[in-house]
N, C-alpha and C. Protein backbone atom coordinates (compact mmCIF):
# COMPACT_ATOMS: atom_id res chain seq x y z
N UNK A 1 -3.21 -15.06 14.41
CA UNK A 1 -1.86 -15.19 13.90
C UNK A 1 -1.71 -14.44 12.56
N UNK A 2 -2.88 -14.31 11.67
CA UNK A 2 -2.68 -13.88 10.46
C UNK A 2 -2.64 -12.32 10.56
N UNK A 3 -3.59 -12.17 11.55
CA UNK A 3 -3.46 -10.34 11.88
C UNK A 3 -2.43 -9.90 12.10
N UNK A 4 -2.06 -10.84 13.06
CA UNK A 4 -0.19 -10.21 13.44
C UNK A 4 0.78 -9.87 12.32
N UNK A 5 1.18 -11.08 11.55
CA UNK A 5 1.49 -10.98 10.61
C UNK A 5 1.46 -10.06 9.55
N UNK A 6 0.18 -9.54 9.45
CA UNK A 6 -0.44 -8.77 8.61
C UNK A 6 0.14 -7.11 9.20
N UNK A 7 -0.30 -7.16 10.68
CA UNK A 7 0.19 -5.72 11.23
C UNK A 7 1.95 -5.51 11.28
N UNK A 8 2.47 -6.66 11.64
CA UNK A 8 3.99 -6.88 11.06
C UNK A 8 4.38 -6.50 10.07
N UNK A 9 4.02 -6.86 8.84
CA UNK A 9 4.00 -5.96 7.07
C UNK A 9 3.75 -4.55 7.93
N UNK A 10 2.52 -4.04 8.61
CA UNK A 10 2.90 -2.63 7.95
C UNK A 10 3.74 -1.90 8.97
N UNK A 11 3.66 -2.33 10.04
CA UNK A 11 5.02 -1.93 10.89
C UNK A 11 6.55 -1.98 9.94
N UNK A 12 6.90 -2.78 8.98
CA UNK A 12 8.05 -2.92 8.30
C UNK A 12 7.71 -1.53 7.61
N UNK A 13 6.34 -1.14 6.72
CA UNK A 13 7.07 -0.41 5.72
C UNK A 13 6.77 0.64 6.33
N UNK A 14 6.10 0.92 7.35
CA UNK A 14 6.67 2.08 8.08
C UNK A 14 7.64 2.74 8.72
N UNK A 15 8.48 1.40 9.48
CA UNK A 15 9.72 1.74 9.70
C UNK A 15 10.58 2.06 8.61
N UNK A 16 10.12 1.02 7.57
CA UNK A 16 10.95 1.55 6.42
C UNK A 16 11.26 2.81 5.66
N UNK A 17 10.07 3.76 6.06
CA UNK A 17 9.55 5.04 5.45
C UNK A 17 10.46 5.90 6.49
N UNK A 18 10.81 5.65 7.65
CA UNK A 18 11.40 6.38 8.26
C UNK A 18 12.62 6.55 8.09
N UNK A 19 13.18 4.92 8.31
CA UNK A 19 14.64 4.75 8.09
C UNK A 19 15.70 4.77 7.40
N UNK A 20 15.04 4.01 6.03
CA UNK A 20 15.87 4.36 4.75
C UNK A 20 15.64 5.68 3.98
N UNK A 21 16.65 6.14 3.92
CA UNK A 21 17.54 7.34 3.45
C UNK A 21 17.56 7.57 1.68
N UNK A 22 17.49 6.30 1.02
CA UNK A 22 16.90 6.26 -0.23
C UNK A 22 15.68 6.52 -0.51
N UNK A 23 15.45 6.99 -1.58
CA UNK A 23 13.79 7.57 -1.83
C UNK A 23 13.41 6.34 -2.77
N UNK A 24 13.84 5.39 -3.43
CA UNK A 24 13.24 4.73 -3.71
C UNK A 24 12.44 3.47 -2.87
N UNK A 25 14.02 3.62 -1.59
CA UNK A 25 13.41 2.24 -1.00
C UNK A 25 12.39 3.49 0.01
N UNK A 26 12.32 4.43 0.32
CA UNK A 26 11.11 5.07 0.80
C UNK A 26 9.90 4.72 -0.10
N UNK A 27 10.10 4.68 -1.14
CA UNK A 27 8.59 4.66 -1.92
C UNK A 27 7.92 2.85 -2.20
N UNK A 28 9.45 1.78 -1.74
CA UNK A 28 8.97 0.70 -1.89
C UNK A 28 8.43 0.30 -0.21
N UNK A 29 8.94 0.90 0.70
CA UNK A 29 8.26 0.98 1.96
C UNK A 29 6.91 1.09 1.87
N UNK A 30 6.58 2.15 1.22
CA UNK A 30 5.04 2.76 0.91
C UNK A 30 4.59 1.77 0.75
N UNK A 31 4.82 1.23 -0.67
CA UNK A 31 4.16 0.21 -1.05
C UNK A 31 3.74 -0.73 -0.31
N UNK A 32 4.85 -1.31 0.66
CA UNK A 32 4.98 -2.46 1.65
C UNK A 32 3.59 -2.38 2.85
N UNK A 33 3.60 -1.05 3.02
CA UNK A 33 2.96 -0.40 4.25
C UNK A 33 1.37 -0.18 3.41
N UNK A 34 1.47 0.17 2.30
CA UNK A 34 -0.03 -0.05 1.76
C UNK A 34 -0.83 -1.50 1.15
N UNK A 35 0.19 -2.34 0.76
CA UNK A 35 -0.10 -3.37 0.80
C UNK A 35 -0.31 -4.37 2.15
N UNK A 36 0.09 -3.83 3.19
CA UNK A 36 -0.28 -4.06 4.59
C UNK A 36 -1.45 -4.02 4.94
N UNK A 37 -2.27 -2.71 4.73
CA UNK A 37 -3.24 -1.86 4.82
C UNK A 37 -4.75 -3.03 4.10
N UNK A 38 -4.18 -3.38 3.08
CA UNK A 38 -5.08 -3.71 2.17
C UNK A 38 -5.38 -4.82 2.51
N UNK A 39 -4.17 -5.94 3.13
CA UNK A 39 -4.61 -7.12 3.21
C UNK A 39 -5.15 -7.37 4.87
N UNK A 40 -4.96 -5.94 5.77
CA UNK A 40 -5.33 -6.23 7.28
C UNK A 40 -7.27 -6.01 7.04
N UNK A 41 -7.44 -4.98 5.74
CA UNK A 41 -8.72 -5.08 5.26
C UNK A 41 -9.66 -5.92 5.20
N UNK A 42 -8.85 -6.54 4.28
CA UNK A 42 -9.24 -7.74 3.48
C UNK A 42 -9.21 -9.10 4.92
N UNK A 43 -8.58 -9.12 5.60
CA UNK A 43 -8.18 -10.23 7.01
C UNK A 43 -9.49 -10.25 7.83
N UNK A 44 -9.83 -8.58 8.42
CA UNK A 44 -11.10 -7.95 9.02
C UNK A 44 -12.19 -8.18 8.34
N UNK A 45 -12.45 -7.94 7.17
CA UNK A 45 -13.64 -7.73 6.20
C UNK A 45 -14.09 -9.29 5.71
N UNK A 46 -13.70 -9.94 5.84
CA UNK A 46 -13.45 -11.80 5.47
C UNK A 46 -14.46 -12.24 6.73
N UNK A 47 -15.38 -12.87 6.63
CA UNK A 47 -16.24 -13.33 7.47
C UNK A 47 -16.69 -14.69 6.85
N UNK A 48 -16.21 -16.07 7.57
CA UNK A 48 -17.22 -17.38 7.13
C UNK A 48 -18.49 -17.51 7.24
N UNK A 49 -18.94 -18.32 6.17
CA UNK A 49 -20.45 -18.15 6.07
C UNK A 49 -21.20 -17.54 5.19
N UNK A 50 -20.78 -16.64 4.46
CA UNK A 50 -21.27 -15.42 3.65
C UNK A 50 -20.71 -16.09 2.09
N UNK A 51 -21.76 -15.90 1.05
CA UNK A 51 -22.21 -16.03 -0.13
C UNK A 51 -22.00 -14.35 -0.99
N UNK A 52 -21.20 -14.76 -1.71
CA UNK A 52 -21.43 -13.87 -2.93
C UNK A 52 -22.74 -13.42 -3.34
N UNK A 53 -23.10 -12.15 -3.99
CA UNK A 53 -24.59 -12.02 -4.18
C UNK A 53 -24.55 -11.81 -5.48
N UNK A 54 -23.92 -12.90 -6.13
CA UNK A 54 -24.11 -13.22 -7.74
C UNK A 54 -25.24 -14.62 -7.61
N UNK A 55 -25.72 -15.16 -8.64
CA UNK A 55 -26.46 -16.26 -8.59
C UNK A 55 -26.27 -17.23 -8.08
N UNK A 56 -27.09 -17.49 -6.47
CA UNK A 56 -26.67 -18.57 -6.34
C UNK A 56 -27.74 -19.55 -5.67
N UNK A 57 -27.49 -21.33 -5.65
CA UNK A 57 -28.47 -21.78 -5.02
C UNK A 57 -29.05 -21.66 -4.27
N UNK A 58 -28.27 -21.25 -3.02
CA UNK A 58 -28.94 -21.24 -1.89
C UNK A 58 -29.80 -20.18 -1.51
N UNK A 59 -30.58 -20.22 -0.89
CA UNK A 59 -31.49 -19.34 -0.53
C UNK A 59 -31.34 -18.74 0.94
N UNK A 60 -31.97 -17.44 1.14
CA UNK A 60 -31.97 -16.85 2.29
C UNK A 60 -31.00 -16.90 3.37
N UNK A 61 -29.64 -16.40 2.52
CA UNK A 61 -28.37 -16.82 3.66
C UNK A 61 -27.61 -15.15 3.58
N UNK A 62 -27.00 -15.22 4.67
CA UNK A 62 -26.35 -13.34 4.51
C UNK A 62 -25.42 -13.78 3.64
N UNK A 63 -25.46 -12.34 2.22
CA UNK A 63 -24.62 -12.14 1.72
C UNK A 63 -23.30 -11.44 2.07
N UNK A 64 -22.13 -11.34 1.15
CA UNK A 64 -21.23 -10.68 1.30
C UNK A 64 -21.36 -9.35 0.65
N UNK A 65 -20.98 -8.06 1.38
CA UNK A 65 -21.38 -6.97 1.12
C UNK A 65 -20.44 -6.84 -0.22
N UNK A 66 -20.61 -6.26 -1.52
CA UNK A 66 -19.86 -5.75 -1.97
C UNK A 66 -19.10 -4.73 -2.35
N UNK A 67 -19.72 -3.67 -1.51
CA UNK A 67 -19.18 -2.17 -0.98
C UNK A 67 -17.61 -2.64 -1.04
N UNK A 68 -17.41 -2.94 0.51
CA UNK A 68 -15.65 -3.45 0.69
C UNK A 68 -14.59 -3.90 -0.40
N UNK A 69 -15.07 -4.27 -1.13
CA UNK A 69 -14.35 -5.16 -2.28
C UNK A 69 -14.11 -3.88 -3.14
N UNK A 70 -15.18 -2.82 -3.20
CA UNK A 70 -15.27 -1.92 -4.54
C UNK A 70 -14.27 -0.73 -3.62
N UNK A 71 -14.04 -0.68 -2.38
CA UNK A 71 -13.41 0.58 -2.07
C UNK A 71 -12.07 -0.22 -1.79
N UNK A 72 -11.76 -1.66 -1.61
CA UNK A 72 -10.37 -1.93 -1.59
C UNK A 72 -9.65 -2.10 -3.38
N UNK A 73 -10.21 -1.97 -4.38
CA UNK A 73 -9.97 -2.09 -5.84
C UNK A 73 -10.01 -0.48 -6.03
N UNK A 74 -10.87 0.37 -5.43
CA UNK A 74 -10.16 1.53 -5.75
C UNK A 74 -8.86 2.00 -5.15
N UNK A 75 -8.75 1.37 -3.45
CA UNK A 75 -7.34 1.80 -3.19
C UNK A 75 -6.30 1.59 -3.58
N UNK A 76 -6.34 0.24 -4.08
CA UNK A 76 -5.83 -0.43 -5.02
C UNK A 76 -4.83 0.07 -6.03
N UNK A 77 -5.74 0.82 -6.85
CA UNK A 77 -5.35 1.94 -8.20
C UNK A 77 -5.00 2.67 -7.73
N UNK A 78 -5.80 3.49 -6.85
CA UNK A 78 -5.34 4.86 -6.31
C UNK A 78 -3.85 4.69 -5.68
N UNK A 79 -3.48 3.46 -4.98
CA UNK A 79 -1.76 3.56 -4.61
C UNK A 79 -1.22 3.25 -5.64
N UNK A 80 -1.24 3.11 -7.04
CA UNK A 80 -0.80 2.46 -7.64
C UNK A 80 -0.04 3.28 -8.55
N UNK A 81 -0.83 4.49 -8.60
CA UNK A 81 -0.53 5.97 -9.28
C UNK A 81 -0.11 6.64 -8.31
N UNK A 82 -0.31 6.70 -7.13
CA UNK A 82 0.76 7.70 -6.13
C UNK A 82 2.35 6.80 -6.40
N UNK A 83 2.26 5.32 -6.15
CA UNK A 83 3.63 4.50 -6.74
C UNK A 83 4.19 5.54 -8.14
N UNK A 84 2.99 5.56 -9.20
CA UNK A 84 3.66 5.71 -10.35
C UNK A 84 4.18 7.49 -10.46
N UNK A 85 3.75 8.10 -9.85
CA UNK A 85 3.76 9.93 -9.69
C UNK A 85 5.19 9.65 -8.97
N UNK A 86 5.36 9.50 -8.08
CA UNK A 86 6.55 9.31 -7.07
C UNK A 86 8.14 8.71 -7.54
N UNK A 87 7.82 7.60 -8.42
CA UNK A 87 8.33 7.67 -9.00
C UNK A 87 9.00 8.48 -10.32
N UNK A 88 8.14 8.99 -11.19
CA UNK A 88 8.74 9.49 -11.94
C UNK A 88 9.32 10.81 -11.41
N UNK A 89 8.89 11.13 -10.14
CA UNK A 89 9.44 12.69 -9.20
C UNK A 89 10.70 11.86 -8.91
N UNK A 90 11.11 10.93 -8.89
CA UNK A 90 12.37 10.47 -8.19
C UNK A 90 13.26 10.33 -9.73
N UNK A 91 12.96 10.15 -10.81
CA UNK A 91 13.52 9.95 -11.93
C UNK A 91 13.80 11.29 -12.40
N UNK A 92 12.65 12.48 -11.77
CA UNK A 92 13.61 13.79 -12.49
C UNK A 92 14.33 13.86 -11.22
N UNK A 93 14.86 13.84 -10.08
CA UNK A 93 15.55 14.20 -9.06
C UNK A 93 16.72 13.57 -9.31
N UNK A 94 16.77 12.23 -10.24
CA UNK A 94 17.55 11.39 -10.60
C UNK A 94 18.48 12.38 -11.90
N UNK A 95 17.99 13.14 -12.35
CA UNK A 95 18.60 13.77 -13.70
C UNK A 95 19.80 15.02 -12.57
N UNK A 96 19.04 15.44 -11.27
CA UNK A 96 20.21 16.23 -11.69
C UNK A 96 21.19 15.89 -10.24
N UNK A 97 20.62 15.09 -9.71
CA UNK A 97 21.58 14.53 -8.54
C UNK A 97 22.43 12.42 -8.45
N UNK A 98 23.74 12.79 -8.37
CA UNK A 98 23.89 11.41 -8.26
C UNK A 98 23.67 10.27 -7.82
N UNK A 99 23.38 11.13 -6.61
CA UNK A 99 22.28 9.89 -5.45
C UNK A 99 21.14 10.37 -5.56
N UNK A 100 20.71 8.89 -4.55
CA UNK A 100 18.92 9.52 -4.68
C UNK A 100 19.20 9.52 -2.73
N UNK A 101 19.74 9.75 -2.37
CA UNK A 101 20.15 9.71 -1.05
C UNK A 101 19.26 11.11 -0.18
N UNK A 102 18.55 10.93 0.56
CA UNK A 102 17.92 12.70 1.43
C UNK A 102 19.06 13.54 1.61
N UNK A 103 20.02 12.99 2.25
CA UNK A 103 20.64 13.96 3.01
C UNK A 103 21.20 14.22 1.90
N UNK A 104 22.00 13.84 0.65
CA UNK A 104 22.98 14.27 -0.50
C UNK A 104 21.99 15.82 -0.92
N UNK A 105 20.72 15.14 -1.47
CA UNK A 105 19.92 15.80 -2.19
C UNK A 105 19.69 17.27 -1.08
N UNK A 106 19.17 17.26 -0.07
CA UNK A 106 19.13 18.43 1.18
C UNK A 106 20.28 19.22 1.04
N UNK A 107 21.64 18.67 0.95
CA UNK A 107 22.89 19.53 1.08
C UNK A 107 22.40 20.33 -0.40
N UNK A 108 22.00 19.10 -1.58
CA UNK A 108 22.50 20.24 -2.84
C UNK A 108 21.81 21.23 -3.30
N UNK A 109 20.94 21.40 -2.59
CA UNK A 109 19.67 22.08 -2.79
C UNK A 109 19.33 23.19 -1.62
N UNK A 110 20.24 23.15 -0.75
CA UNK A 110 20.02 24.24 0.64
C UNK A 110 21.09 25.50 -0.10
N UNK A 111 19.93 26.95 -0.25
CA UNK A 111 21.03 27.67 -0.60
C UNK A 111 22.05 28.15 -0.12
């Protein structure tokens, strides 16, 4: 049930990436659709049973890898600055057009 859910998020911000015509709500799609990504990760990568491999009592039990954790904290950042680049490309597009609309922006810009 949680997977579904989870693949539901990124089906939204994908549709969203398609559909809306605004570039911001395109770039909050993104977001939607990478935060999808991260937590269907995190859903898959989640296994009961498994111990942190910081100090702990118990002995001789499988740990939890911590690879996964270190490449979902970099994707992490890494969308975090494509968010922040994208944005500020939409804030100069914002200086010389009234909308942030595709098709407005396509007309004003087709020579």
């Amino acid at each position: 049930m949680l997977e579904a859910c989870v693949l539901a998020t990124i089906l939204c911000g994908f549709f969203g990436i398609i559909f809306k015509k605004n570039l911001v709500m395109k770039i909050i799609s993104m977001d939607v659709m990478s935060t999808g990504v991260i937590a269907y990760y995190v859903v898959i990568a989640s296994r009961e049973g498994l111990f942190t491999p910081i100090i702990s009592s118990v002995k001789n039990v499988a740990y939890a890898d911590p690879v996964p954790q270190a490449v979902i904290l970099t994707g992490i950042v890494i969308g975090f600055s494509i968010q922040s680049l994208m944005l500020v490309g939409v804030m100069k597009l914002a200086r010389d057009n009234p909308t942030l609309e595709c098709n407005e922006i396509e007309k004003n810009n087709t020579p």
